[in-house]
N, C-alpha and C. Protein backbone atom coordinates (compact mmCIF):
# COMPACT_ATOMS: atom_id res chain seq x y z
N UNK A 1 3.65 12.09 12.93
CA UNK A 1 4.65 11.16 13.40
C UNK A 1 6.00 11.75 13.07
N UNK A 2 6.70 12.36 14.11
CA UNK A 2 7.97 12.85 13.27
C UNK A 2 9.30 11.68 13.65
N UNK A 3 10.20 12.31 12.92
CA UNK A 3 11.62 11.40 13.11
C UNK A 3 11.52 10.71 14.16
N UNK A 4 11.71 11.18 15.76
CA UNK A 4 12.50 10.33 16.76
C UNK A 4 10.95 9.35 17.33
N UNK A 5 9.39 9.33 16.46
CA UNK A 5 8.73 8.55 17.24
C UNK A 5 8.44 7.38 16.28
N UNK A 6 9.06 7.20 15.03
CA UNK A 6 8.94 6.00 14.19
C UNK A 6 9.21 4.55 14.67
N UNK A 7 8.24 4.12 15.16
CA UNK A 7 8.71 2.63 14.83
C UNK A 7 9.43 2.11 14.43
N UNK A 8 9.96 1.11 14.80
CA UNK A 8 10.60 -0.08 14.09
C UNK A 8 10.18 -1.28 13.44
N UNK A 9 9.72 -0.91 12.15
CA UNK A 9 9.08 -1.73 11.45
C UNK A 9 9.34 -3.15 11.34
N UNK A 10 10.91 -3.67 11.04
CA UNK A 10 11.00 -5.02 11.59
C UNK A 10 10.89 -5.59 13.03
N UNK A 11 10.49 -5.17 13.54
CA UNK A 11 10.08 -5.67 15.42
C UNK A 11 8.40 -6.08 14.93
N UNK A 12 8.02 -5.34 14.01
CA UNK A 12 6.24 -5.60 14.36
C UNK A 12 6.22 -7.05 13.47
N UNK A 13 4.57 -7.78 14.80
CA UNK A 13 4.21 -9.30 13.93
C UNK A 13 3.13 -8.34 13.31
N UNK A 14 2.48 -9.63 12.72
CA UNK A 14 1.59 -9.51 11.94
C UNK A 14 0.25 -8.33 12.30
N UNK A 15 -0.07 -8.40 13.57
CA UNK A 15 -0.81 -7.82 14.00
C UNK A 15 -0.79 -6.30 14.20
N UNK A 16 0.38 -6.04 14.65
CA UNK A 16 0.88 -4.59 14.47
C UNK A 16 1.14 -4.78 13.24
N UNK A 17 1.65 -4.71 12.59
CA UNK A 17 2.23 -4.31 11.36
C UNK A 17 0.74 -4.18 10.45
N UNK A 18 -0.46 -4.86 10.26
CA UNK A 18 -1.65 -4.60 9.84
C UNK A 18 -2.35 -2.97 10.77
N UNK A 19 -2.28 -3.39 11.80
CA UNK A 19 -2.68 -1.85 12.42
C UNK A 19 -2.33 -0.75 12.09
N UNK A 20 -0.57 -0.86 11.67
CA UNK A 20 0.15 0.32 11.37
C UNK A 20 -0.03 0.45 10.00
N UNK A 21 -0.07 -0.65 8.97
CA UNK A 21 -0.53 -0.12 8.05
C UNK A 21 -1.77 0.58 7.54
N UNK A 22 -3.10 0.49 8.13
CA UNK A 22 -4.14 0.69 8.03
C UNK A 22 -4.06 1.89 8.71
N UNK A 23 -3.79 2.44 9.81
CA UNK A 23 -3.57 4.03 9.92
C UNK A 23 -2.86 4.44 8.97
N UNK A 24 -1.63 4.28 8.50
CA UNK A 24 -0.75 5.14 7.53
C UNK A 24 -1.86 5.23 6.04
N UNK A 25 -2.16 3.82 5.70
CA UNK A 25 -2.65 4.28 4.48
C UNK A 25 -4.00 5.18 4.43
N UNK A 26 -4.66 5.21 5.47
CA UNK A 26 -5.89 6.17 5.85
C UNK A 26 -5.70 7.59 6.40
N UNK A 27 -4.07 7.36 6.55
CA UNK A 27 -4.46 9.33 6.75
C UNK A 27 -3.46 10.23 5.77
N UNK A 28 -3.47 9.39 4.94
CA UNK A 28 -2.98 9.84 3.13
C UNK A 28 -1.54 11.31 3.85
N UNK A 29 -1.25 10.89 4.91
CA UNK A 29 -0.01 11.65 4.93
C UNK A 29 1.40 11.79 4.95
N UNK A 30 1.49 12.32 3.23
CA UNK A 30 2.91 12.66 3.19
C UNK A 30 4.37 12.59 3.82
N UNK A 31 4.13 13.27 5.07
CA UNK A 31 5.02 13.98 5.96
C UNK A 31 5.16 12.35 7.15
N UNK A 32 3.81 11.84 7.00
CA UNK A 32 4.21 10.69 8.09
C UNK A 32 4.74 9.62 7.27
N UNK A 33 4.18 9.37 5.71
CA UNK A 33 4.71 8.24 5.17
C UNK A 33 6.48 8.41 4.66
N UNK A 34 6.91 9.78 4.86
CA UNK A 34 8.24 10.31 4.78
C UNK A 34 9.38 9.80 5.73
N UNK A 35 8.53 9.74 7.00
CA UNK A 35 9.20 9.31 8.28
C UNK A 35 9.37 7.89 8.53
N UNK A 36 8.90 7.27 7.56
CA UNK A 36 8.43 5.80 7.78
C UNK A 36 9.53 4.83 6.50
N UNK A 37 9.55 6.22 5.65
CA UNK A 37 10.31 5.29 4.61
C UNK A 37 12.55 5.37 5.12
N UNK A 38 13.07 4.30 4.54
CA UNK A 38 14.51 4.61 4.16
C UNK A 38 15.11 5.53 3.38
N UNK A 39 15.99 6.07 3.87
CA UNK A 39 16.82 7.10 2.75
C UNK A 39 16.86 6.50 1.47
N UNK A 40 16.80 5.68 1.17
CA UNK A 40 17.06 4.89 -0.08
C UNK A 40 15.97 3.95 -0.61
N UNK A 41 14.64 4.83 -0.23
CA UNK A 41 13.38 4.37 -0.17
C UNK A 41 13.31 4.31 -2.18
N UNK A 42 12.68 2.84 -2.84
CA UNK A 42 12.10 2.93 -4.03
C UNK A 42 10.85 2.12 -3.76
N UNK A 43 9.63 2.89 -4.55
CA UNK A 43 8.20 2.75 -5.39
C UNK A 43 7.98 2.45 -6.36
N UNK A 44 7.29 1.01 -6.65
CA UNK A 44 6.86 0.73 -7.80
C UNK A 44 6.03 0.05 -8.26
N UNK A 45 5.07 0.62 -9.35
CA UNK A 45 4.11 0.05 -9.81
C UNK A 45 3.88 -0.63 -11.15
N UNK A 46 4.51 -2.10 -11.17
CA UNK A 46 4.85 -2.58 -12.49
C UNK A 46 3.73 -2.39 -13.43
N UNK A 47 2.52 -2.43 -13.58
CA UNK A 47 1.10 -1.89 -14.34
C UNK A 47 1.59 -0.68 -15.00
N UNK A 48 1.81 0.25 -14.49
CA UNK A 48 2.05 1.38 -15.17
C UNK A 48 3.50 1.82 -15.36
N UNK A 49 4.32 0.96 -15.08
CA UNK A 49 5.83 1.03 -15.62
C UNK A 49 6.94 2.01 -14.85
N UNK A 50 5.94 2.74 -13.27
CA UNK A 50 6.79 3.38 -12.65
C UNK A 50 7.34 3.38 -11.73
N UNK A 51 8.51 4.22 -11.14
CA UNK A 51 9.27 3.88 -10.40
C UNK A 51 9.24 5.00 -9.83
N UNK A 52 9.47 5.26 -8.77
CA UNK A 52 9.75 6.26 -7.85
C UNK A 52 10.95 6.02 -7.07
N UNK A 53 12.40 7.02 -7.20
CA UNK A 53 13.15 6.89 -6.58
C UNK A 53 13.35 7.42 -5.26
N UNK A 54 13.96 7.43 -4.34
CA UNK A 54 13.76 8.37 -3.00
C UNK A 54 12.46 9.06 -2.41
N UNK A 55 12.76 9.15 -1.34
CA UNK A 55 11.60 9.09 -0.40
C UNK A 55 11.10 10.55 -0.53
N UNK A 56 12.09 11.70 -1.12
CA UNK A 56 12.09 13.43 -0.96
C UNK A 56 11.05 12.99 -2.67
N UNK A 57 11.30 12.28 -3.62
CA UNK A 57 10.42 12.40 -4.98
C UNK A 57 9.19 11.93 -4.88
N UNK A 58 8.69 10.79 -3.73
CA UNK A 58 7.49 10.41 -3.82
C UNK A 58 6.88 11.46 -2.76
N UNK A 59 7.21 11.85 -1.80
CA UNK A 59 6.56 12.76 -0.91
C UNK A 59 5.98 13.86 -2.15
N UNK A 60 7.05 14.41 -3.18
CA UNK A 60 6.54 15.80 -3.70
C UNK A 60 5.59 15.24 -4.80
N UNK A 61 5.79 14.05 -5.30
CA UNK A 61 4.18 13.18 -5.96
C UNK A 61 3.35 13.34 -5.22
N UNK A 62 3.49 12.77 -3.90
CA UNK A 62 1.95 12.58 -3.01
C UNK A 62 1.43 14.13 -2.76
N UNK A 63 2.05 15.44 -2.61
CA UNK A 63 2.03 16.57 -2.10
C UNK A 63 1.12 17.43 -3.49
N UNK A 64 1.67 16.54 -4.78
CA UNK A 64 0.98 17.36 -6.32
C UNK A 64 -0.25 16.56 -6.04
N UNK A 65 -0.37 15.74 -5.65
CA UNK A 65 -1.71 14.55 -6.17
C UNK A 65 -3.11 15.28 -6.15
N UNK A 66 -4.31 15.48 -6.89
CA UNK A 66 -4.93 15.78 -6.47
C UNK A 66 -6.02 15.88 -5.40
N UNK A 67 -5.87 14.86 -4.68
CA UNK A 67 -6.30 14.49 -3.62
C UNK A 67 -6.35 15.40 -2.60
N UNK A 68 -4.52 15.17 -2.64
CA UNK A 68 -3.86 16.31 -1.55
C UNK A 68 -4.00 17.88 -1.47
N UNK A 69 -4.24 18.49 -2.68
CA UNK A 69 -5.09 19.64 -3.13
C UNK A 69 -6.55 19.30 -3.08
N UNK A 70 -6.99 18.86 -2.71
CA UNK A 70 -8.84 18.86 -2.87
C UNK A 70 -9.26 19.05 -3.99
N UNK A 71 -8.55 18.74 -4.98
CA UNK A 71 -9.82 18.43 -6.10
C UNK A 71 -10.31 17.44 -6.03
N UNK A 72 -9.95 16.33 -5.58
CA UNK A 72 -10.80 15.30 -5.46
C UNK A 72 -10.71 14.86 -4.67
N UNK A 73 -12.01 13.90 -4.27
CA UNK A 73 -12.03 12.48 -3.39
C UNK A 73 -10.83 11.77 -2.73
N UNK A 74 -10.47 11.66 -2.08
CA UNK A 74 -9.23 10.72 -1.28
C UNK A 74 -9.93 8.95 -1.60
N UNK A 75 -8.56 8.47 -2.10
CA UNK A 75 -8.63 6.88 -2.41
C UNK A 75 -8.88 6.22 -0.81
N UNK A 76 -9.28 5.27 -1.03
CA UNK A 76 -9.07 4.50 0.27
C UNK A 76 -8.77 3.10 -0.14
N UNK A 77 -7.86 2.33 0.80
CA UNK A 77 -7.56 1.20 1.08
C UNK A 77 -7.86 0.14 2.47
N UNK A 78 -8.92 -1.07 1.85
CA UNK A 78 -9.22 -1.75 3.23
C UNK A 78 -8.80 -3.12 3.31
N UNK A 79 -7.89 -3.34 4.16
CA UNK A 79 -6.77 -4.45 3.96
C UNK A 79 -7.58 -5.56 4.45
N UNK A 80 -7.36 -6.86 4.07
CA UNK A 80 -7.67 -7.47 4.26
C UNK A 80 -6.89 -8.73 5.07
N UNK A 81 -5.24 -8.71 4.77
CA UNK A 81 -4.56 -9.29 6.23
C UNK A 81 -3.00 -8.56 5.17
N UNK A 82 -1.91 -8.95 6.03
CA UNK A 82 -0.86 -8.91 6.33
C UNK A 82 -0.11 -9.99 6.83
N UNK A 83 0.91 -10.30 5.98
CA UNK A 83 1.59 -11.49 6.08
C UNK A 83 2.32 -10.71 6.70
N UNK A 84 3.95 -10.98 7.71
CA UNK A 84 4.66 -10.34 7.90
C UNK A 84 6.01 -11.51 8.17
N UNK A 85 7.27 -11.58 7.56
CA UNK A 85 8.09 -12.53 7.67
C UNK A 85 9.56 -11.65 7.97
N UNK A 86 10.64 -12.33 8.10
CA UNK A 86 11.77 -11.78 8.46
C UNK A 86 12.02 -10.22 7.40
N UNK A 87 11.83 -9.08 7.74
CA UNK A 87 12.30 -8.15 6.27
C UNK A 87 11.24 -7.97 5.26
N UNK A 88 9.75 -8.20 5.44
CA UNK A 88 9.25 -8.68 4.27
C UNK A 88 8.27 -8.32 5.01
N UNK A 89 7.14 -7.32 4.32
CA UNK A 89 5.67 -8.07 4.58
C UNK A 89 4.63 -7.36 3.26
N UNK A 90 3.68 -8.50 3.06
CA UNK A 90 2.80 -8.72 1.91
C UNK A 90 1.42 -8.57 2.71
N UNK A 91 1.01 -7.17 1.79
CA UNK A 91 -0.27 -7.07 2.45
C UNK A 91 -1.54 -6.75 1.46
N UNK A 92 -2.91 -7.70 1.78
CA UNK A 92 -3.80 -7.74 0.36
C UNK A 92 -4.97 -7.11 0.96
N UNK A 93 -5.78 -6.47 -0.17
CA UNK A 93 -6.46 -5.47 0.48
C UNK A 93 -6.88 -5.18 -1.30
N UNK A 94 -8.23 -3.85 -1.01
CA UNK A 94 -9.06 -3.29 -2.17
C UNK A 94 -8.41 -2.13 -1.76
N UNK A 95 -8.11 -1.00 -2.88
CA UNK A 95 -7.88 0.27 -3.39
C UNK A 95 -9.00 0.63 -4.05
N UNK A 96 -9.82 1.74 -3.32
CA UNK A 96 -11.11 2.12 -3.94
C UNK A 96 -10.31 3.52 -4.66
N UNK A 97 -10.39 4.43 -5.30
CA UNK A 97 -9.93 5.51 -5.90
C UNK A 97 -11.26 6.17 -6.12
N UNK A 98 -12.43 5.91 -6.00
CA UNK A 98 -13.73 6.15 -6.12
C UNK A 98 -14.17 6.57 -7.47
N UNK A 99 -15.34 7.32 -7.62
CA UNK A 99 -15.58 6.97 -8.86
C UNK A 99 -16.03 5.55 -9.69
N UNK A 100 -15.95 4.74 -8.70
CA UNK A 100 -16.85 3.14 -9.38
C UNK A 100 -15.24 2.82 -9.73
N UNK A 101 -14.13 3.04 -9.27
CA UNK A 101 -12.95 2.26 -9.41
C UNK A 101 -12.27 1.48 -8.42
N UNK A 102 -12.32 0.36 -8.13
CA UNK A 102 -11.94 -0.42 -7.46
C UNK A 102 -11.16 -1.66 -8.05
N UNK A 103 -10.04 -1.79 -6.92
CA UNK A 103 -9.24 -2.62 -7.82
C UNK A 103 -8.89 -3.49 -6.47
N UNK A 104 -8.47 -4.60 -6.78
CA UNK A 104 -7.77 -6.02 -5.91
C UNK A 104 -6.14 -5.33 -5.95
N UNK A 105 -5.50 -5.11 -4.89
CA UNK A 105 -4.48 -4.84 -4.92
C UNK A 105 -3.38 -5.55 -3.71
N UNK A 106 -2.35 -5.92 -4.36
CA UNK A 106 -0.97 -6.41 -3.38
C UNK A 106 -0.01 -5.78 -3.28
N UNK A 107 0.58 -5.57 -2.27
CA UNK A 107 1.73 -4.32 -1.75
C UNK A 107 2.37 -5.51 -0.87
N UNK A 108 3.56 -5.28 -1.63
CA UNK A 108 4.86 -5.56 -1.20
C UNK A 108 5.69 -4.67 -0.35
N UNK A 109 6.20 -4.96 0.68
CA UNK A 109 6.77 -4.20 1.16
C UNK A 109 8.34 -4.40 1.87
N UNK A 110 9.68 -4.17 1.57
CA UNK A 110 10.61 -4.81 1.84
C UNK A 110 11.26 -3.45 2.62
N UNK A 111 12.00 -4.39 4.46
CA UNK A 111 12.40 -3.67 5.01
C UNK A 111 13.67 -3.35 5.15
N UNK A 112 13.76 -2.32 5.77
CA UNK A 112 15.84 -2.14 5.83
C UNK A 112 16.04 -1.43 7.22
N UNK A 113 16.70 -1.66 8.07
CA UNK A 113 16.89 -0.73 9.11
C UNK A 113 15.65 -0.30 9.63
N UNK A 114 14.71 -0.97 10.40
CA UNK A 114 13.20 -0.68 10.98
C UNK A 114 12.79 0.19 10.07
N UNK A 115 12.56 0.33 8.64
CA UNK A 115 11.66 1.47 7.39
C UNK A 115 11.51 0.63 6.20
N UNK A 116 10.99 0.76 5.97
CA UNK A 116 9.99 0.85 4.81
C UNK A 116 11.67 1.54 3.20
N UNK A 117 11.75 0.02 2.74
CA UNK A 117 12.94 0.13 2.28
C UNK A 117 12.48 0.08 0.50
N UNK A 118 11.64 -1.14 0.17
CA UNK A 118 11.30 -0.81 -1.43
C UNK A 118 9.40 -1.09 -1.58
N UNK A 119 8.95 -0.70 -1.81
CA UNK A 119 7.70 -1.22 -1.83
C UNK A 119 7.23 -1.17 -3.72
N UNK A 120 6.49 -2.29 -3.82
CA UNK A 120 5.81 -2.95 -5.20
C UNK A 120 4.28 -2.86 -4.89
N UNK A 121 3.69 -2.65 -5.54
CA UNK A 121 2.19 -2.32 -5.60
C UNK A 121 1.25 -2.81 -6.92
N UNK A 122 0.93 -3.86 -6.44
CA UNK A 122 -0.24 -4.63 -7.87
C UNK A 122 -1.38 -4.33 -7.60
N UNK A 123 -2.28 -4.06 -8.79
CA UNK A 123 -3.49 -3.71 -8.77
C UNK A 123 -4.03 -4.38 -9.55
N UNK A 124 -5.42 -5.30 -9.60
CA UNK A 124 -5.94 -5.37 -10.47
C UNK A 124 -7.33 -5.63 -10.81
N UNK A 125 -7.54 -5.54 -11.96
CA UNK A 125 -9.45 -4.75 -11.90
C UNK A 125 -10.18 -6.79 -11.92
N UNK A 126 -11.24 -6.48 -10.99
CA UNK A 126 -12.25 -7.70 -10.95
C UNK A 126 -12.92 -8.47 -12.21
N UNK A 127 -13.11 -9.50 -12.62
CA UNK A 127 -13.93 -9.67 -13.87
C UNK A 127 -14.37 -10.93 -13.40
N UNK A 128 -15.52 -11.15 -14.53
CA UNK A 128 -16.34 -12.20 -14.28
C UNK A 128 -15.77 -13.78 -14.53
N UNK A 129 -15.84 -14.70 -13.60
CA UNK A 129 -15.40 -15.95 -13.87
C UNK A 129 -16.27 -16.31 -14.96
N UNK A 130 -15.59 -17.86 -16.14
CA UNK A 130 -16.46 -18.50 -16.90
C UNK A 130 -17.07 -19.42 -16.10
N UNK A 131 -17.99 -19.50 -16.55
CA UNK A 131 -19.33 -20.85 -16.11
C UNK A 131 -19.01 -21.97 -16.04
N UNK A 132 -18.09 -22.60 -17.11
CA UNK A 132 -17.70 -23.71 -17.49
C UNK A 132 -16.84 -24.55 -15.89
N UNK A 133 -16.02 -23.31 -15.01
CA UNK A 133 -15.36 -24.02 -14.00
C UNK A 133 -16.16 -23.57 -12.81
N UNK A 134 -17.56 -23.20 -13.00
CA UNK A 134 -18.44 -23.33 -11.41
C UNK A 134 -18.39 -24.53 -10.90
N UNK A 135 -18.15 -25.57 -11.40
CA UNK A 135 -18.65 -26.92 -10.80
C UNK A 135 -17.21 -27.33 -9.69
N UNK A 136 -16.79 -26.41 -9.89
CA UNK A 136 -15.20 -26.78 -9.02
C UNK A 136 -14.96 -25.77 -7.94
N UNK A 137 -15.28 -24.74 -7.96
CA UNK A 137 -15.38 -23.26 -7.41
C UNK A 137 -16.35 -22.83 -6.11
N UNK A 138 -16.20 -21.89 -5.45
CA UNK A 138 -17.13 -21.67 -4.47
C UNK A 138 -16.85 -20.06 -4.40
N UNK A 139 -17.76 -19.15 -4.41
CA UNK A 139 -17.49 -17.84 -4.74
C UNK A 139 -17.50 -16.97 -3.65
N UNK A 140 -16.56 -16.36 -3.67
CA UNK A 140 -15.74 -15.49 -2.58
C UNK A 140 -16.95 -13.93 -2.50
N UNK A 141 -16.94 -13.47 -1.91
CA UNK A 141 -17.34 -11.93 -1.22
C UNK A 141 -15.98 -11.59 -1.67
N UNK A 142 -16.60 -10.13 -2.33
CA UNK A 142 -15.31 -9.03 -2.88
C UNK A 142 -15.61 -8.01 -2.10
């Protein structure tokens, strides 16, 4: 996807904007998620306390990752919907990283000028409900 064929991310509803995310996050590429972000693109993952400033520092993260070298397995993400509101869209979905790691994850995503302007990323690991509140509950498929 280079420069002059990017979308305009605030034009897409819900429906595009789930499509487009689900290609971008499945073809783990750099160079297209580069084109997609704002000059003044920030990343962050409050869990682990980091921040990623500009769009040129997370590209050369995603470019070290091992993934991106083949030492390992490529993560995958399978969304499960996409809210999409004026500037804004919240999208929930599993982050497999493989290896028996799977996590519930929410990505925030805030727009600026049709791109991809700050994005927030929650993850978090599954555990077992107590017994005591089955009688109120009805249990979801993960």
């Amino acid at each position: 996807m280079d420069e002059q064929r990017v979308p305009n991310l605030e034009e897409m509803d819900e429906h595009e904007a789930y499509r487009f995310l689900t290609e971008l996050l499945s073809n783990l590429s750099p160079e297209e998620e580069y084109n997609v972000r704002h000059e003044d693109y920030v990343m962050e993952m409050p869990q682990s306390g980091e921040r990623f400033r500009g769009r040129e520092n997370l590209r050369a993260f995603q470019e070290a990752y091992p993934t991106y070298r083949g030492e390992t397995p490529p993560p995958s993400i399978r969304l499960h919907r996409v809210l999409v509101k004026e500037g804004l869209w919240v999208a929930e979905g599993v982050y497999d990283y493989g290896g028996g790691q799977v996590l519930d994850t929410v990505l925030i995503f805030e727009l600026r000028d049709g791109k991809m302007w700050r994005d927030r990323w929650y993850f978090a690991e599954p555990f077992e409900a107590p017994e005591w509140r089955a009688q109120w509950v009805e249990r979801m498929e993960s």
